[in-house]
C-alpha atoms as a PDB file:
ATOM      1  CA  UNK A   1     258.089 -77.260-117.987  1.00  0.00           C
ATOM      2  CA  UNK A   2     262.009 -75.837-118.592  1.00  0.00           C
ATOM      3  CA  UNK A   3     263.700 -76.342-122.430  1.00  0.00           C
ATOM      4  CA  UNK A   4     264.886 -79.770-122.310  1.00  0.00           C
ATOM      5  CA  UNK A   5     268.639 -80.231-122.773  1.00  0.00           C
ATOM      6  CA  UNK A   6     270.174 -83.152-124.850  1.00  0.00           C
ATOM      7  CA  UNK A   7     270.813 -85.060-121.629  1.00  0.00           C
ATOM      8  CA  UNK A   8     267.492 -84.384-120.553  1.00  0.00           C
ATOM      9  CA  UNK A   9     266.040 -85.847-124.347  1.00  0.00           C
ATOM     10  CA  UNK A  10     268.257 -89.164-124.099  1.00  0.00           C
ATOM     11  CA  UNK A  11     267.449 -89.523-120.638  1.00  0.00           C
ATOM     12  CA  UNK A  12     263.808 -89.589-121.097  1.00  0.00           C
ATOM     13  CA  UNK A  13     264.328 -91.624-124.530  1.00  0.00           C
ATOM     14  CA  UNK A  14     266.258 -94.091-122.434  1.00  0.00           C
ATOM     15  CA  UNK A  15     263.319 -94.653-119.873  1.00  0.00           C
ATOM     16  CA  UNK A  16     260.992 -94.766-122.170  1.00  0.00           C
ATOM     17  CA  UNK A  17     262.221 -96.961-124.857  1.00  0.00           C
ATOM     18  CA  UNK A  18     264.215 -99.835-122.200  1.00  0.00           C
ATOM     19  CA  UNK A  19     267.318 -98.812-123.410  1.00  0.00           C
ATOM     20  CA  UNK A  20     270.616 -98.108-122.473  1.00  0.00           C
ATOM     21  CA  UNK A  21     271.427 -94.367-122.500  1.00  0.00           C
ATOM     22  CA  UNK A  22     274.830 -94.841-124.488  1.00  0.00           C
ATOM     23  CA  UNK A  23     272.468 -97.123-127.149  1.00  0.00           C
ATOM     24  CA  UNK A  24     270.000 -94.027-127.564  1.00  0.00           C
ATOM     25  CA  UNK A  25     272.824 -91.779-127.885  1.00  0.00           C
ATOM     26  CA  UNK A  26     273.815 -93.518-130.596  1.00  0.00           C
ATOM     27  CA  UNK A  27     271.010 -94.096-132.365  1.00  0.00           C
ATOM     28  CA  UNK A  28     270.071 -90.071-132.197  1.00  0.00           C
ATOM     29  CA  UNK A  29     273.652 -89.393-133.992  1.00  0.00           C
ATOM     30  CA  UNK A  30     272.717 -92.063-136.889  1.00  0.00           C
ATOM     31  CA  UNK A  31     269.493 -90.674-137.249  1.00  0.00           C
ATOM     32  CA  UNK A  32     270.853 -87.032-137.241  1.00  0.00           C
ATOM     33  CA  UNK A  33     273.803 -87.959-139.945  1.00  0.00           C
ATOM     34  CA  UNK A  34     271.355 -89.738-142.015  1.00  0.00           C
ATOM     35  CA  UNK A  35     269.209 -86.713-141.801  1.00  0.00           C
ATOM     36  CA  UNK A  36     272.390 -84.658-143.161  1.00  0.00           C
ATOM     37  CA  UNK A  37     273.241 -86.907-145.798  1.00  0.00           C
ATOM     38  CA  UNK A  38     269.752 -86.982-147.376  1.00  0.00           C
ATOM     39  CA  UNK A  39     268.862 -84.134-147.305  1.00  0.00           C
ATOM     40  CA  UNK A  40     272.142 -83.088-148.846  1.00  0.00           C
ATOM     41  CA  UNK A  41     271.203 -86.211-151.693  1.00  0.00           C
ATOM     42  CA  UNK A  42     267.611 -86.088-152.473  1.00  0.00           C
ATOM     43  CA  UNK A  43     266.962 -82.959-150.500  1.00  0.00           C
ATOM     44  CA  UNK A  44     264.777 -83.606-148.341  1.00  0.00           C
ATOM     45  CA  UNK A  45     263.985 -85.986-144.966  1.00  0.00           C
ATOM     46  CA  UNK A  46     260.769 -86.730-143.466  1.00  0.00           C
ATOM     47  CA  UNK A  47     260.556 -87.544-140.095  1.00  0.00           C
ATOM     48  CA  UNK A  48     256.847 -88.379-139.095  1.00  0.00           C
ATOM     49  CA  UNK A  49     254.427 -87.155-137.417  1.00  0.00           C
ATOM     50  CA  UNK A  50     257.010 -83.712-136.521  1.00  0.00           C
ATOM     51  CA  UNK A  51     257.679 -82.680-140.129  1.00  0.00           C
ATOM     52  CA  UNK A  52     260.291 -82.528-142.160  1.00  0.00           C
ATOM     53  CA  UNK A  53     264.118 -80.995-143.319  1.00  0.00           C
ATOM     54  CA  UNK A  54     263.663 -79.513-146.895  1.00  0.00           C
ATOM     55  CA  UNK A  55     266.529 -77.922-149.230  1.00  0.00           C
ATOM     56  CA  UNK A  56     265.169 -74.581-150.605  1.00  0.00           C
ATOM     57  CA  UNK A  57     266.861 -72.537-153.686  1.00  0.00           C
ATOM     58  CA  UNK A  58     266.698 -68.857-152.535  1.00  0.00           C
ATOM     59  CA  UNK A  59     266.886 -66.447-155.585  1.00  0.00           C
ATOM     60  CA  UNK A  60     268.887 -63.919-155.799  1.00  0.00           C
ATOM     61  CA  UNK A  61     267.397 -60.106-154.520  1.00  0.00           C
ATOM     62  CA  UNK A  62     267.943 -56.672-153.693  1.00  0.00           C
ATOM     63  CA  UNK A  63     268.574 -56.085-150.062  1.00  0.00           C
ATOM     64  CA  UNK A  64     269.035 -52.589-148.012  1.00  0.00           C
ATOM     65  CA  UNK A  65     272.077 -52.238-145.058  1.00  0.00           C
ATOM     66  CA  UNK A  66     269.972 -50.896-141.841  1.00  0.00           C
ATOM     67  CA  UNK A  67     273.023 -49.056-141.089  1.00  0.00           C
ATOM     68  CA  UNK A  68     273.561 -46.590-144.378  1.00  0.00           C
ATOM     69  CA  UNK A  69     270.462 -47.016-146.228  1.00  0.00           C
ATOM     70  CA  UNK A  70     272.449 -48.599-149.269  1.00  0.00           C
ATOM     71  CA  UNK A  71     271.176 -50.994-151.614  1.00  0.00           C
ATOM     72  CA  UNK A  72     273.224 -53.678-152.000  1.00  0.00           C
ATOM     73  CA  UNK A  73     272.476 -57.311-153.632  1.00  0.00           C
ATOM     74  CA  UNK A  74     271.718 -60.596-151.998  1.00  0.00           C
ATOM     75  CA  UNK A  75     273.315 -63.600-153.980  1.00  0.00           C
ATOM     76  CA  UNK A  76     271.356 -66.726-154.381  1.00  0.00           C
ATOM     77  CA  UNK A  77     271.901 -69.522-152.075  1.00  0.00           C
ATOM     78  CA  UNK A  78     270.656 -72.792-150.612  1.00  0.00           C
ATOM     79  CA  UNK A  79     269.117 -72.975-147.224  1.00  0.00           C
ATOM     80  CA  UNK A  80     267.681 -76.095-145.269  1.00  0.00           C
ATOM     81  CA  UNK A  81     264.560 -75.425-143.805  1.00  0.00           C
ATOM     82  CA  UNK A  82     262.105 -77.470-141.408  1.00  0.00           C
ATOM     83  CA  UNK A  83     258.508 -77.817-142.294  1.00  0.00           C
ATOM     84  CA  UNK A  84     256.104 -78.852-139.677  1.00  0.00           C
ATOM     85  CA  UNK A  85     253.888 -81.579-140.031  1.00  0.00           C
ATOM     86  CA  UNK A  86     249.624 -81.025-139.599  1.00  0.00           C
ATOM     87  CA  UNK A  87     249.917 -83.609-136.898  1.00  0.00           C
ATOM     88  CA  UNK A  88     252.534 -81.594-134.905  1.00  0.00           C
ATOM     89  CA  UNK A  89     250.718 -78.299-135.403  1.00  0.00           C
ATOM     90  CA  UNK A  90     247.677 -79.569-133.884  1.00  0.00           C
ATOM     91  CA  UNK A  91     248.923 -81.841-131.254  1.00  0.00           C
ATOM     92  CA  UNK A  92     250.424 -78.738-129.862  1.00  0.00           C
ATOM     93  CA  UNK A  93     248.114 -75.726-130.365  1.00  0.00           C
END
């Protein structure tokens, strides 16, 4: 089976679920900006049975540039990352 696209994921959404296309459009953008907002807020957002979005403090390190060799240091940041669920992980391997 080929990558699906975002048409391809509302289309199949909208089969499934009796909807209208333009309704599960929709609904996929207020589920993606409440995603945004809390994992911006409390930092993280489950979404079950896949996993879920997590805000992770990187600290601060040394770091080498591939192209002269120099050390140079890596400020600390924030980063989202996804975590997948046990459910997902075995459904699909």
């Amino acid at each position: 089976m080929a990558k699906m696209t975002k048409s391809d994921v509302l289309n199949a959404l909208a089969e499934k679920t009796g909807m209208k296309r333009k309704d599960v459009a929709s609904f996929m953008d207020a589920v993606v900006e409440l995603a945004y907002k809390q994992v911006k807020s409390a930092g993280e957002f489950p979404i079950h049975g896949i996993g879920k979005l997590v805000k992770v403090n990187r600290k601060a390190r040394q770091g080498r540039n591939p192209a002269t060799g120099a050390t140079i240091q890596i400020p600390a940041k924030t980063v989202v990352k996804f975590r997948v669920a046990k459910a997902a992980k075995e459904a699909v391997l």
